[in-house]
Protein backbone atom coordinates (compact mmCIF):
# COMPACT_ATOMS: atom_id res chain seq x y z
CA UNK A 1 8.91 -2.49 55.58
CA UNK A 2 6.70 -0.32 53.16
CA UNK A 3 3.27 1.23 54.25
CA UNK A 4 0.51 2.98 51.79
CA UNK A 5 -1.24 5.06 53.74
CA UNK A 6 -4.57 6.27 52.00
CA UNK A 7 -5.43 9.85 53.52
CA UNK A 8 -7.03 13.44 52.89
CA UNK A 9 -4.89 16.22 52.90
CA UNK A 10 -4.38 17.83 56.09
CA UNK A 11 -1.47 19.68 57.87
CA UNK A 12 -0.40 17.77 60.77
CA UNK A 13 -1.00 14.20 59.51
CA UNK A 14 2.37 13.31 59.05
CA UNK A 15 3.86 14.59 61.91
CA UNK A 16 0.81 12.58 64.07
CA UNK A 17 2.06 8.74 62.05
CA UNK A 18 5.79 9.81 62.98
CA UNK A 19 5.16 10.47 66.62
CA UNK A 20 3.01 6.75 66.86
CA UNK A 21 6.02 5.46 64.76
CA UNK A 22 8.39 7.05 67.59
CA UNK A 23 6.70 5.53 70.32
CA UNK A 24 7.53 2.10 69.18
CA UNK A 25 11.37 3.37 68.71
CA UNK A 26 10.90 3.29 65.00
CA UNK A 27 13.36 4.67 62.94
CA UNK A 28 11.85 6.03 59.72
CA UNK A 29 14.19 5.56 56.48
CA UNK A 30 12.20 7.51 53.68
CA UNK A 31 8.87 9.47 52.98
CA UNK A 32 7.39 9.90 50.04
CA UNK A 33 4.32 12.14 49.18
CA UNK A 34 1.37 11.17 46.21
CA UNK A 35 -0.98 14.23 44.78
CA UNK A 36 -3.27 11.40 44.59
CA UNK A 37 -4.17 11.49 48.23
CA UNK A 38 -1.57 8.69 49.19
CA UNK A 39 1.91 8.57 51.97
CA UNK A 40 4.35 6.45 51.95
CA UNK A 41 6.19 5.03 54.45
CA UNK A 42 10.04 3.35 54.66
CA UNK A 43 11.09 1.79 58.03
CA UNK A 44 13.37 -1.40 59.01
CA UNK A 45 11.50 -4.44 58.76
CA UNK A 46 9.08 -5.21 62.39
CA UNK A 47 7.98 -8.60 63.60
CA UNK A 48 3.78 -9.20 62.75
CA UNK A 49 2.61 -8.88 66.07
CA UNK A 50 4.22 -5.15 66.50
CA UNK A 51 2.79 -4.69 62.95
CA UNK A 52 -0.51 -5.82 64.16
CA UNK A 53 -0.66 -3.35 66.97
CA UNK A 54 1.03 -0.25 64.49
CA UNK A 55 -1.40 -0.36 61.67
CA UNK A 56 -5.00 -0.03 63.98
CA UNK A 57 -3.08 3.91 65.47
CA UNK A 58 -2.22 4.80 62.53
CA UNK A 59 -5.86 4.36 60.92
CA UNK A 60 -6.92 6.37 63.98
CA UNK A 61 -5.19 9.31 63.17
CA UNK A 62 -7.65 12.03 62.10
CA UNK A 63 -7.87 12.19 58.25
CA UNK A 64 -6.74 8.42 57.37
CA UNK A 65 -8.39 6.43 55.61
CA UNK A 66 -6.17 3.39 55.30
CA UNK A 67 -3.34 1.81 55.74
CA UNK A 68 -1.33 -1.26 53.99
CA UNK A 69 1.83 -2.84 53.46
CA UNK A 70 3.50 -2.29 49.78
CA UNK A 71 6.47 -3.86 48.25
CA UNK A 72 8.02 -0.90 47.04
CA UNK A 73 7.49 2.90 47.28
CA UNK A 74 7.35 5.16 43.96
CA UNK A 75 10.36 6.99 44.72
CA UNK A 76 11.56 3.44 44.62
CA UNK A 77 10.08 2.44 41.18
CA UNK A 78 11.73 5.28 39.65
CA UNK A 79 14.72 4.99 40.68
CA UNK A 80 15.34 1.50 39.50
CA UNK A 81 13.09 2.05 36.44
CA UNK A 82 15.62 4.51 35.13
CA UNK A 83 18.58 2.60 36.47
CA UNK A 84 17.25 0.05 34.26
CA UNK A 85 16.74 2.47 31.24
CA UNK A 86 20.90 3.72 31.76
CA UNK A 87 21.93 0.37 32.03
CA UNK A 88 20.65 -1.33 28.53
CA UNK A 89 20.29 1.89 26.74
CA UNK A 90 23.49 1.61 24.51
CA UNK A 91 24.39 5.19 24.28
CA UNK A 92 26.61 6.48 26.63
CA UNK A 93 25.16 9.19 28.93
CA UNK A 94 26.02 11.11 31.44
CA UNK A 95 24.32 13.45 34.16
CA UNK A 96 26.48 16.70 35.18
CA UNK A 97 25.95 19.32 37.87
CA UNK A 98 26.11 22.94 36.78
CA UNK A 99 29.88 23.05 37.13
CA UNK A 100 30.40 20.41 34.52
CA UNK A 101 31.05 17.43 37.08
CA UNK A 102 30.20 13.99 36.50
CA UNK A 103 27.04 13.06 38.88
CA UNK A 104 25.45 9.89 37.61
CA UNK A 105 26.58 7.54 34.24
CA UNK A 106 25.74 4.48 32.67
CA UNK A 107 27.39 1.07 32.16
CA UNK A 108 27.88 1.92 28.10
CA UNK A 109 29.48 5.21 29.04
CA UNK A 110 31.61 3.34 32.00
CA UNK A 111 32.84 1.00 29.16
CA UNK A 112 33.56 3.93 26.85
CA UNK A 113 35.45 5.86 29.09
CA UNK A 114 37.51 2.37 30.39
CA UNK A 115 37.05 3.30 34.14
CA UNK A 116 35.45 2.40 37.30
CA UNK A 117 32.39 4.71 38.02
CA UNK A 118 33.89 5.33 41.72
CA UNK A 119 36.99 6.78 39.44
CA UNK A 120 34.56 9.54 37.40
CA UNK A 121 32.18 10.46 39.69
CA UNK A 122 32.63 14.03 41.08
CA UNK A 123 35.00 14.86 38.12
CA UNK A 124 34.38 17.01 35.32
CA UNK A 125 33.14 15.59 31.79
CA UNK A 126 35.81 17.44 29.85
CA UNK A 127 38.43 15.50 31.99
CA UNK A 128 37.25 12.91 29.09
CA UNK A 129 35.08 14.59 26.54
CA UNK A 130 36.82 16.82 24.56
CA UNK A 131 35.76 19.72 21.80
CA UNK A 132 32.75 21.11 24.20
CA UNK A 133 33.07 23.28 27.37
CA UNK A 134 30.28 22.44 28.81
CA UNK A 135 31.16 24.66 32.64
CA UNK A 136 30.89 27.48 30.01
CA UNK A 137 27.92 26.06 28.36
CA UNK A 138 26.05 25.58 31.69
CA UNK A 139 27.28 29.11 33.29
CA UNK A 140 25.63 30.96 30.00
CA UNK A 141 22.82 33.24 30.98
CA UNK A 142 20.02 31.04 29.37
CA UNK A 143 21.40 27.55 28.67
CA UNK A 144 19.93 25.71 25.73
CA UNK A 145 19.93 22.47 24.34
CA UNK A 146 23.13 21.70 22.54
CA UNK A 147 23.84 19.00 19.53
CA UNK A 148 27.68 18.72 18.17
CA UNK A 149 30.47 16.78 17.30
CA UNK A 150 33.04 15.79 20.18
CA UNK A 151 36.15 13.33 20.97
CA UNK A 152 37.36 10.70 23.44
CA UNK A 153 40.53 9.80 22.37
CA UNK A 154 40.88 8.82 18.92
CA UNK A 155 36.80 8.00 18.95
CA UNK A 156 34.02 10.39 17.39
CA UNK A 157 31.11 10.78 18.93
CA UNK A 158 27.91 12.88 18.45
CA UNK A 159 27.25 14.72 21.58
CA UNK A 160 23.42 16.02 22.73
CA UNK A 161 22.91 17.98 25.95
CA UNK A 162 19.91 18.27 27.39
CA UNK A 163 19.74 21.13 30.32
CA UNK A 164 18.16 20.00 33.85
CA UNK A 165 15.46 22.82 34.93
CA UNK A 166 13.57 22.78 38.50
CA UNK A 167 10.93 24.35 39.40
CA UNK A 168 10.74 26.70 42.15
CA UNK A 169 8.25 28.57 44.55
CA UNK A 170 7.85 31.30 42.14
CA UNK A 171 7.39 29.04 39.48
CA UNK A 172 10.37 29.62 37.62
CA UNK A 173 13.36 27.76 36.60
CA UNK A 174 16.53 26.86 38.39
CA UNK A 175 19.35 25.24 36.37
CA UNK A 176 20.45 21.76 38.45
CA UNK A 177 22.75 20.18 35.09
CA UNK A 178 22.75 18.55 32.29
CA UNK A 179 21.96 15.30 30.42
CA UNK A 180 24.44 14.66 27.67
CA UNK A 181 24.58 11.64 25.62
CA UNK A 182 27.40 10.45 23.33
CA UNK A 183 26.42 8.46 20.51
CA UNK A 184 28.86 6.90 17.83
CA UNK A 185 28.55 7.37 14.27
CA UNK A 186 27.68 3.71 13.40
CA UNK A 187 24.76 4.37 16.09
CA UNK A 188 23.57 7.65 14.40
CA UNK A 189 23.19 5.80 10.94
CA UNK A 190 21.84 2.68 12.53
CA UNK A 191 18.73 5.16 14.17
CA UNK A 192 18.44 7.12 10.85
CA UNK A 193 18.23 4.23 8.68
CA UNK A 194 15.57 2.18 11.00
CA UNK A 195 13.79 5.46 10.83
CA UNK A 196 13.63 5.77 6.51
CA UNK A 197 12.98 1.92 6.76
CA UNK A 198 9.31 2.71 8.52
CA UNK A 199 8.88 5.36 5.82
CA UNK A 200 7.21 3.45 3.21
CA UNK A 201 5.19 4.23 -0.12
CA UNK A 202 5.12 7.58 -1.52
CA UNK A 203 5.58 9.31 1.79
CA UNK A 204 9.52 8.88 1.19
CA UNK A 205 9.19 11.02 -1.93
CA UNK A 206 10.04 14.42 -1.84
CA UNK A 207 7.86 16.46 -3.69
CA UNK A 208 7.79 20.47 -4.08
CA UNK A 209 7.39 21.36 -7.83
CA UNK A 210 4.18 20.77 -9.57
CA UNK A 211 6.14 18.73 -12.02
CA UNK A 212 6.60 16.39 -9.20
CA UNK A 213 3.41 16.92 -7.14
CA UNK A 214 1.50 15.72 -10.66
CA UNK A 215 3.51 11.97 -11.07
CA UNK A 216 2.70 11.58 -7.41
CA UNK A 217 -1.14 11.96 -8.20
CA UNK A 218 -0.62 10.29 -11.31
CA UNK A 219 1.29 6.92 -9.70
CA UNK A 220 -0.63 6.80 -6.59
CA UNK A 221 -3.93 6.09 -8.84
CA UNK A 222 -1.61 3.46 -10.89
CA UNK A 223 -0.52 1.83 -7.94
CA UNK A 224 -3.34 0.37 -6.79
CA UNK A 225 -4.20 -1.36 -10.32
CA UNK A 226 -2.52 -3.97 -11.26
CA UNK A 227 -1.68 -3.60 -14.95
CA UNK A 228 2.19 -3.46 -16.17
CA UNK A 229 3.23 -0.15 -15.29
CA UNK A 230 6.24 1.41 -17.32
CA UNK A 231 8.01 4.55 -15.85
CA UNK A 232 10.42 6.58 -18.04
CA UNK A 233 12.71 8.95 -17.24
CA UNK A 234 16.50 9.65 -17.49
CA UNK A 235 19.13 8.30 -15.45
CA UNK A 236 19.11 8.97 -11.85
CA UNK A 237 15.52 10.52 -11.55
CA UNK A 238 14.38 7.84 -8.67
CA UNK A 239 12.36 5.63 -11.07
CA UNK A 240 13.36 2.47 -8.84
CA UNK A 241 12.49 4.73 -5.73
CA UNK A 242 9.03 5.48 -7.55
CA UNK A 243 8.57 1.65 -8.60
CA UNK A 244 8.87 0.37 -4.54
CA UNK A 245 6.42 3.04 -3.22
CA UNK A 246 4.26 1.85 -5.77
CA UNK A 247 4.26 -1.56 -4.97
CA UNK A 248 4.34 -0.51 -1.18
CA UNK A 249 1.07 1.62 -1.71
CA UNK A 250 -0.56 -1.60 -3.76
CA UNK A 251 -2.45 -4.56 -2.43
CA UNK A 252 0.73 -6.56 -2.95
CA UNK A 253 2.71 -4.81 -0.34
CA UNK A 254 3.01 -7.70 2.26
CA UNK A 255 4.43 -9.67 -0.42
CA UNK A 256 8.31 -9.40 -2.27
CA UNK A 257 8.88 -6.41 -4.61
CA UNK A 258 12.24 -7.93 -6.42
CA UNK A 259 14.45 -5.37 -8.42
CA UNK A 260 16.40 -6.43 -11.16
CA UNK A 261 19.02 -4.74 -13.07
CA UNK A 262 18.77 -5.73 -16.95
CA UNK A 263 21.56 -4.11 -18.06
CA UNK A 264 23.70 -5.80 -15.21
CA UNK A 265 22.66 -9.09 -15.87
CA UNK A 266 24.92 -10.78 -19.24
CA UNK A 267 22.43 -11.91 -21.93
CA UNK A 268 23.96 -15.68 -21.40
CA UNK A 269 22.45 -15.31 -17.53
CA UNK A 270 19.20 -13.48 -18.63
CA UNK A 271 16.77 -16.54 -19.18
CA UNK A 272 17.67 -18.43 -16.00
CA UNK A 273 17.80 -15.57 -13.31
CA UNK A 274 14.43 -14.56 -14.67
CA UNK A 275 12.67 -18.08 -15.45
CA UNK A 276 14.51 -20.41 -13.39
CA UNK A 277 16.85 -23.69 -14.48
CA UNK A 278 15.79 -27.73 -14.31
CA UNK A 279 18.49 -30.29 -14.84
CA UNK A 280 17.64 -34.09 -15.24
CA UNK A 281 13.85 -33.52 -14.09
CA UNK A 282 15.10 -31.25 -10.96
CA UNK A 283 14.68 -27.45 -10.32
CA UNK A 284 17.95 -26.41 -9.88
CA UNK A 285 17.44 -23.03 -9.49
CA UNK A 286 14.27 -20.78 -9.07
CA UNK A 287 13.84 -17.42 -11.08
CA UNK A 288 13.00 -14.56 -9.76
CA UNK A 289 9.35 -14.56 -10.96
CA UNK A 290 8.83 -17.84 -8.74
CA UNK A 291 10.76 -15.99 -5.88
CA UNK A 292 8.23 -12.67 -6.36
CA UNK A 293 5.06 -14.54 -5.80
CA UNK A 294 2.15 -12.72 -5.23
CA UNK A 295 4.54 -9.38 -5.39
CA UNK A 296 6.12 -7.40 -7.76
CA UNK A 297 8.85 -7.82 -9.80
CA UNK A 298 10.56 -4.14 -10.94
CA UNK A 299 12.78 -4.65 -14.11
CA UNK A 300 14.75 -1.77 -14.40
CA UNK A 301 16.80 -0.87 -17.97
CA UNK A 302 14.17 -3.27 -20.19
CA UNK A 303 15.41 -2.05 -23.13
CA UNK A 304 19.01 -4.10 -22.06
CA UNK A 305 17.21 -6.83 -21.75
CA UNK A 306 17.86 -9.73 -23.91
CA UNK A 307 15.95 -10.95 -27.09
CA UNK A 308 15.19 -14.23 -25.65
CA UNK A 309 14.47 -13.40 -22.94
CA UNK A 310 11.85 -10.47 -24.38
CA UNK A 311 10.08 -13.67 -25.79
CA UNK A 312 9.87 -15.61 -22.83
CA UNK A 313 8.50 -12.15 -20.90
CA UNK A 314 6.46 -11.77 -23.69
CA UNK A 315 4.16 -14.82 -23.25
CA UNK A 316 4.58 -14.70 -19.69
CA UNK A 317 2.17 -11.58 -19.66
CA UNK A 318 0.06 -12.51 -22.39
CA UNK A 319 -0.98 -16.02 -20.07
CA UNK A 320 0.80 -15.06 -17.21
CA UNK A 321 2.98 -18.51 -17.54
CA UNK A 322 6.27 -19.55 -18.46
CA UNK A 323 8.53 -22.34 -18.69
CA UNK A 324 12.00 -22.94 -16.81
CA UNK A 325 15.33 -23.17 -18.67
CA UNK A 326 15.80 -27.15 -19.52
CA UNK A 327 12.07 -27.66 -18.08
CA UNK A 328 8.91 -28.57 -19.91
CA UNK A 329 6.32 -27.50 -16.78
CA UNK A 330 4.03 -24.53 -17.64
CA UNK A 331 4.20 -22.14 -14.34
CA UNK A 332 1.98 -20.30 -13.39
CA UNK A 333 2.98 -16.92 -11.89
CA UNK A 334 1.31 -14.43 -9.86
CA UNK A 335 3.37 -11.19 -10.12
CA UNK A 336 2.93 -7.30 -11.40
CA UNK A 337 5.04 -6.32 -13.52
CA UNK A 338 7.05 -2.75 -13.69
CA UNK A 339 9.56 -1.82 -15.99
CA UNK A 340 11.68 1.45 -16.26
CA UNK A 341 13.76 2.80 -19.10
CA UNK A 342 15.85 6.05 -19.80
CA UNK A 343 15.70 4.82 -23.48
CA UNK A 344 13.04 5.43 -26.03
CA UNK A 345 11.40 2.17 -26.64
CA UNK A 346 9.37 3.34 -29.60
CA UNK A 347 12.13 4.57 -31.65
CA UNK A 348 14.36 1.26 -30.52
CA UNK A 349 11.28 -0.94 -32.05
CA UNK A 350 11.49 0.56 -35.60
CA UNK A 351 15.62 -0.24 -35.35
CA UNK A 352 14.34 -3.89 -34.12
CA UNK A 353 16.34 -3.72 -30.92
CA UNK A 354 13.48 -4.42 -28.73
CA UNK A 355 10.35 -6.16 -29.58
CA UNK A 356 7.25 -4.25 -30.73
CA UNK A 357 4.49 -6.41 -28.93
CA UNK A 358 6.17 -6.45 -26.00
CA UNK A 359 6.62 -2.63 -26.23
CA UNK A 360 2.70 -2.87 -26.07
CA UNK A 361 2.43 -5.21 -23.38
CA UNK A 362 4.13 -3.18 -20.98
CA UNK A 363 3.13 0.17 -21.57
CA UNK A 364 -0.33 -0.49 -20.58
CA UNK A 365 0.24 2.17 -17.69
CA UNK A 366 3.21 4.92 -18.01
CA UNK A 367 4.15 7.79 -16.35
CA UNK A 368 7.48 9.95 -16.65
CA UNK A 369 9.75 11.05 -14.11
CA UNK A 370 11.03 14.72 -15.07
CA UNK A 371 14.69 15.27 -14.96
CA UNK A 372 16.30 17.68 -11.88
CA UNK A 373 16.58 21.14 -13.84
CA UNK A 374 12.70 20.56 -15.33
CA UNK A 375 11.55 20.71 -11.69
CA UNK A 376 14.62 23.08 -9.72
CA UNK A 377 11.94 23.84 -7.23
CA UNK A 378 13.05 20.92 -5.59
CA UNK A 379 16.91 21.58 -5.57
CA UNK A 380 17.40 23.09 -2.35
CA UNK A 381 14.73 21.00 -0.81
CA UNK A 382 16.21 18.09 -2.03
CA UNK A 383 19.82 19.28 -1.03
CA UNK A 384 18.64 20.35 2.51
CA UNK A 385 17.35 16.82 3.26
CA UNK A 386 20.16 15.26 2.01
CA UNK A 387 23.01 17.55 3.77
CA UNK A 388 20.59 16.90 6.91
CA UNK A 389 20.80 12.63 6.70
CA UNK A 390 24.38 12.72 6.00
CA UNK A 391 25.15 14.97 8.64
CA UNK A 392 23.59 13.18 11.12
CA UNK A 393 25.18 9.95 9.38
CA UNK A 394 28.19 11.00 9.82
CA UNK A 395 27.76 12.81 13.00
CA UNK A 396 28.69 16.04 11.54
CA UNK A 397 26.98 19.20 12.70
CA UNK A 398 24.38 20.20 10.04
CA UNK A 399 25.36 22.95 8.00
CA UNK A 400 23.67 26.29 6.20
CA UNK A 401 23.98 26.56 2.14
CA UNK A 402 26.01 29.92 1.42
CA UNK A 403 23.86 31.88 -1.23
CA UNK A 404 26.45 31.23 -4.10
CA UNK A 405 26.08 27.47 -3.32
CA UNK A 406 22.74 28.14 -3.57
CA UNK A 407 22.56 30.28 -6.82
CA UNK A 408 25.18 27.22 -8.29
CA UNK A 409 22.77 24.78 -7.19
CA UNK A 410 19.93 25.93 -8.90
CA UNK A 411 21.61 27.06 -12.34
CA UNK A 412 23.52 23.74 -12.72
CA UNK A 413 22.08 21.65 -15.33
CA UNK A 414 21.92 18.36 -13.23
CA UNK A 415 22.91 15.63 -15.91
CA UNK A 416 23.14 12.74 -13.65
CA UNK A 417 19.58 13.83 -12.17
CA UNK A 418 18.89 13.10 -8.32
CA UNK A 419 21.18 10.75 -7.87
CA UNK A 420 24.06 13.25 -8.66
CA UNK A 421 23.11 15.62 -6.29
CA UNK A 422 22.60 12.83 -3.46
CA UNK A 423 26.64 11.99 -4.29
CA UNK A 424 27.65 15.62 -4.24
CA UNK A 425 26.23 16.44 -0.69
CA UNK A 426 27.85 12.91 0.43
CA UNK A 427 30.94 13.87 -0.89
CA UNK A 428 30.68 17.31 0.66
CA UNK A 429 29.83 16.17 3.90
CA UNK A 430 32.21 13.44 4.45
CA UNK A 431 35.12 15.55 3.25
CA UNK A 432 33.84 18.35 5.96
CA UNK A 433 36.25 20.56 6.58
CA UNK A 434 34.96 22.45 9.66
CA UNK A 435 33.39 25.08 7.57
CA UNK A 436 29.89 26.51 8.83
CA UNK A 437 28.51 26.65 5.85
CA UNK A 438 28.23 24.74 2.62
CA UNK A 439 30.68 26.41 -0.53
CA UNK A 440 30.26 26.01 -4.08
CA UNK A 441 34.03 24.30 -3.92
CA UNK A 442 32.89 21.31 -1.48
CA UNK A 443 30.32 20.61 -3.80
CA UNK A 444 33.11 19.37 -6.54
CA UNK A 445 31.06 19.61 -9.32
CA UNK A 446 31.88 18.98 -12.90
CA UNK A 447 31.69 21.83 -15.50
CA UNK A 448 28.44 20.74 -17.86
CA UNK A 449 26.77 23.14 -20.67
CA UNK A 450 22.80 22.18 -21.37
CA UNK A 451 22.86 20.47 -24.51
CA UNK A 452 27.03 20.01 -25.14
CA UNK A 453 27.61 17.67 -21.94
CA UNK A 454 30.76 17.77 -19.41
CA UNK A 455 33.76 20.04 -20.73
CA UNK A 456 36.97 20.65 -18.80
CA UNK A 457 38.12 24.59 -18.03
CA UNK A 458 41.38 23.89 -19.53
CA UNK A 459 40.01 23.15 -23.34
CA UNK A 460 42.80 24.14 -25.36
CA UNK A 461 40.43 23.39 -29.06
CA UNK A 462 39.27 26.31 -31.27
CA UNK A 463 36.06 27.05 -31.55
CA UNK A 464 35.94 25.53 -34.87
CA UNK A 465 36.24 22.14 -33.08
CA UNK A 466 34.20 23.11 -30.30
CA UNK A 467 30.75 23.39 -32.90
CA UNK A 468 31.37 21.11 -34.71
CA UNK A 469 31.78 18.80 -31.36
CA UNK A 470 28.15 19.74 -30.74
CA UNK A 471 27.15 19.22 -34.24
CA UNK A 472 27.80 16.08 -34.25
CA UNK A 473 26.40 15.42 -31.03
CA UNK A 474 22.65 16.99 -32.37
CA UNK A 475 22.84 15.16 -35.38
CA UNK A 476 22.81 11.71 -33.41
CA UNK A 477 20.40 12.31 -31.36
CA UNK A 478 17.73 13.89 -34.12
CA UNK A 479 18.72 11.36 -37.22
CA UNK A 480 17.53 9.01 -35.67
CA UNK A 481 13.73 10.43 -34.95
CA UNK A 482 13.07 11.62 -38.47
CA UNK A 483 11.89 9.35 -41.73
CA UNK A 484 14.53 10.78 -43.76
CA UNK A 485 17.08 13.15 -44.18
CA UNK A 486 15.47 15.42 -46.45
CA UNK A 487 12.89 16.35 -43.28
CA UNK A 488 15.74 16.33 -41.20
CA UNK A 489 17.28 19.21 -43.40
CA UNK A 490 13.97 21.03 -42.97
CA UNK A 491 13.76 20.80 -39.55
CA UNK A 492 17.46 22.62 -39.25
CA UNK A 493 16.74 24.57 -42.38
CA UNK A 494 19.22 23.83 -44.15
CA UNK A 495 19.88 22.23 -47.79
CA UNK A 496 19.75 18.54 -48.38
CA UNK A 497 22.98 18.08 -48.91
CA UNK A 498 24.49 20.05 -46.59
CA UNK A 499 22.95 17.19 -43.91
CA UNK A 500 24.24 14.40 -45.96
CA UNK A 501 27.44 15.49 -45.98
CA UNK A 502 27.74 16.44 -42.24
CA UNK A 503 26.00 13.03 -41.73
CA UNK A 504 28.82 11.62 -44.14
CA UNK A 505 31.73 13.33 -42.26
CA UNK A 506 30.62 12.89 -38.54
CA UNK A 507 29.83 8.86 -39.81
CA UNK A 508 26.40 8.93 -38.30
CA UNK A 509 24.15 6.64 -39.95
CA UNK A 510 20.93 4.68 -38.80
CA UNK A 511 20.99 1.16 -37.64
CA UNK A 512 19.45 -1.71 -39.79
CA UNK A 513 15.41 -1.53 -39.64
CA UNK A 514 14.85 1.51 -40.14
């Protein structure tokens, strides 16, 4: 039996209800006391007719207002509202007095641990838990909130403790435990990923330099029109990343953004993954511009993309239709088109590698995403974030960058971009070593000169090889760009013939078209 009894307060008022409830020979089981002007009472259950004589005293007593039964009482609701909470919550966590001892735990850690809860209750957590003292944690002078890597067994588990403080009289703190919860790395990558999944549009990109802070303006006013878009940009710079937050930030967000890999996809394969396949009056197969409707469809590496299929892309956004492999059905398709390339398209159309209306078609809107070491601003940033998800990944505590790391960081010349540094602090982290902070030697990086490209510390060449190694490597990349190679030879300043013979040596020569 459960009583709310509405009242003022006013000293003396419970002690009056417990003498009426004595005089019946009623044993009271629990009290519990509201701010909000509210007592509640917990007694065995009475027949109606002593209930019917009980509840008229009590609403006599001086500063009652009412009185009524209740099916539960708040101290009640809590409890079981939290035993609920413990019991599907599937970390395991446990509640500890201040001398480490196991006070209250939950079904998951029950099942971690392999034991009955009579059989840890009243022992100490490092009985179990290993790599944390927590008695010497919890006897420290001002006990904090803790976050590290511990053991059961042969299991990992990331480990955050939570201290217990009560209030006093004086209004000050007394230490009463701990929370801690164990949670397994699977669990940890699980939570972060769910939370990078909510992060949507350009809010996922990280922006510090004014490099970077400038494409952000420039592709959040491109995203919401709905012209091909064309982003350039070497390898590993995030144009994918930069093509989904612009189709997340566009009015085609509820519907599929589909990324496809041109250079992945064989030339033979090319027409029907895009277009779609009929056989004997039946689609066989849908392409992916039927699967994208209404969305976007993100065609990374276009210059790898096939000449046929250029054609058929080609006329598909001049009417926005096209026609399935073996079919003879115009179809109609609603998508947006975005393409990305680390090539130069314009000097590919004069060699006739890639089509020069559709080089016009698609570079309606364009914007470039710099390389790594043209915005270093956002090295460490960049680095800090990512040591920061992979150490909570891989439930590793997060570590500090040593200043050489740093200084390495910032003078290396980044060839493989963003994505290089992403694999670096992976690697780093999941080959942790126990170290505190992050070295220059966890970061395993290979030896690269702006301008020459990777080169091993053991060369044994002269230096004779060595130039004219990067010679050669120059004249490819500028021969092409230039008319002929009498402007070439200005632009080095040197003779004529001097070019045509290094050209002659190194066997550089331009493709047919130009």
């Amino acid at each position: 039996m459960r009583l709310e009894v509405s009242c003022i307060d006013r000293v003396g008022l419970a002690k009056d209800i417990l003498v009426i409830l004595e005089g019946y020979g009623i044993n009271l089981l629990a009290i519990d006391a509201s701010n909000q002007g509210f007592l509640y009472l917990q007694f065995a259950e009475v027949n109606f007719d002593l209930l019917s004589e009980l509840l008229p005293l009590i609403r006599k007593v001086e500063g009652v207002n009412d009185v009524r039964t209740v099916s539960f009482m708040p101290s009640e609701q809590e409890h079981y509202a939290l035993k609920t909470l413990l019991k599907t919550l599937p970390d395991s966590v446990f509640s500890i007095d201040v001398k480490g001892r196991i006070r209250i735990i939950n079904e998951s850690a029950i099942m971690t641990l392999g034991m009955g809860e009579h059989e840890v209750v009243d022992e100490p957590l490092n009985h179990w838990v290993q790599g944390f003292n927590f008695s010497r944690w919890l006897s420290e002078s001002l006990v904090l909130a803790q976050a590290t890597r511990v053991s059961i067994g042969q299991s990992e588990y990331l480990a955050e403790m939570l201290p217990i403080y009560l209030p006093d009289e004086n209004d000050k703190s007394i230490l009463a435990g701990a929370v801690v919860s164990l949670k397994s790395p699977a669990r940890v990558g699980k939570q972060f990923n769910a939370l990078q999944n909510q992060t949507t549009g350009f809010e996922s990109v990280l922006a510090v330099s004014d490099k970077m802070k400038e494409v952000l303006v420039q592709a959040r006013r491109m995203a919401q029109l709905d012209a091909p878009l064309l982003i350039t940009g070497e390898t590993g710079t995030g144009k994918e990343l930069m093509a989904r937050a612009c189709h997340d930030a566009s009015m085609r967000r509820e519907h599929p953004f589909i990324a496809i890999n041109c250079a992945a996809m064989p030339d033979s394969a090319a027409e029907e993954e895009l277009f779609g396949y009929v056989s004997g009056g039946e689609v066989v197969k849908r392409g992916f511009f039927e699967e994208a409707k209404g969305g976007t469809v993100f065609l990374d590496e276009i210059a790898e993309m096939s000449k046929a299929a250029q054609v058929k892309l080609l006329r598909l956004l001049q009417d926005g239709t096209f026609r399935r492999i073996g079919g003879d059905v115009e179809v109609r398709s609603d998508v947006r088109i975005i393409c990305s390339t680390q090539k130069n398209l314009a000097e590919l159309c004069q060699t006739g590698e890639f089509r020069e209306d559709l080089y016009y078609r698609i570079h309606v809107l364009s914007f470039h995403m710099p390389s790594l070491r043209d915005r270093k601003v956002d090295v460490l940033p960049l680095t800090e974030m990512f040591l920061e998800h992979y150490s909570q990944q891989l439930s590793i505590p997060i570590r500090r960058i040593s200043a050489p790391c740093r200084e390495h960081l910032l003078g290396y010349a980044w060839p493989g971009n963003v994505r290089q540094l992403k694999n670096a602090i992976f690697r780093a982290v999941s080959m942790w070593d126990g170290s505190a902070e992050l070295t220059v030697d966890q970061l395993k990086l290979p030896s690269y000169a702006e301008g020459f490209g990777y080169f091993d510390h053991q060369f044994e060449g002269s230096l004779d090889q060595a130039m004219k190694q990067f010679e050669a490597s120059l004249l490819r990349r500028l021969y092409p760009a230039y008319p002929s190679t009498r402007q070439l030879a200005k632009k080095l300043g040197v003779s004529h013939t001097a070019i045509a013979n290094k050209l002659r040596d190194y066997k550089i020569s331009k493709q047919k078209g130009m």
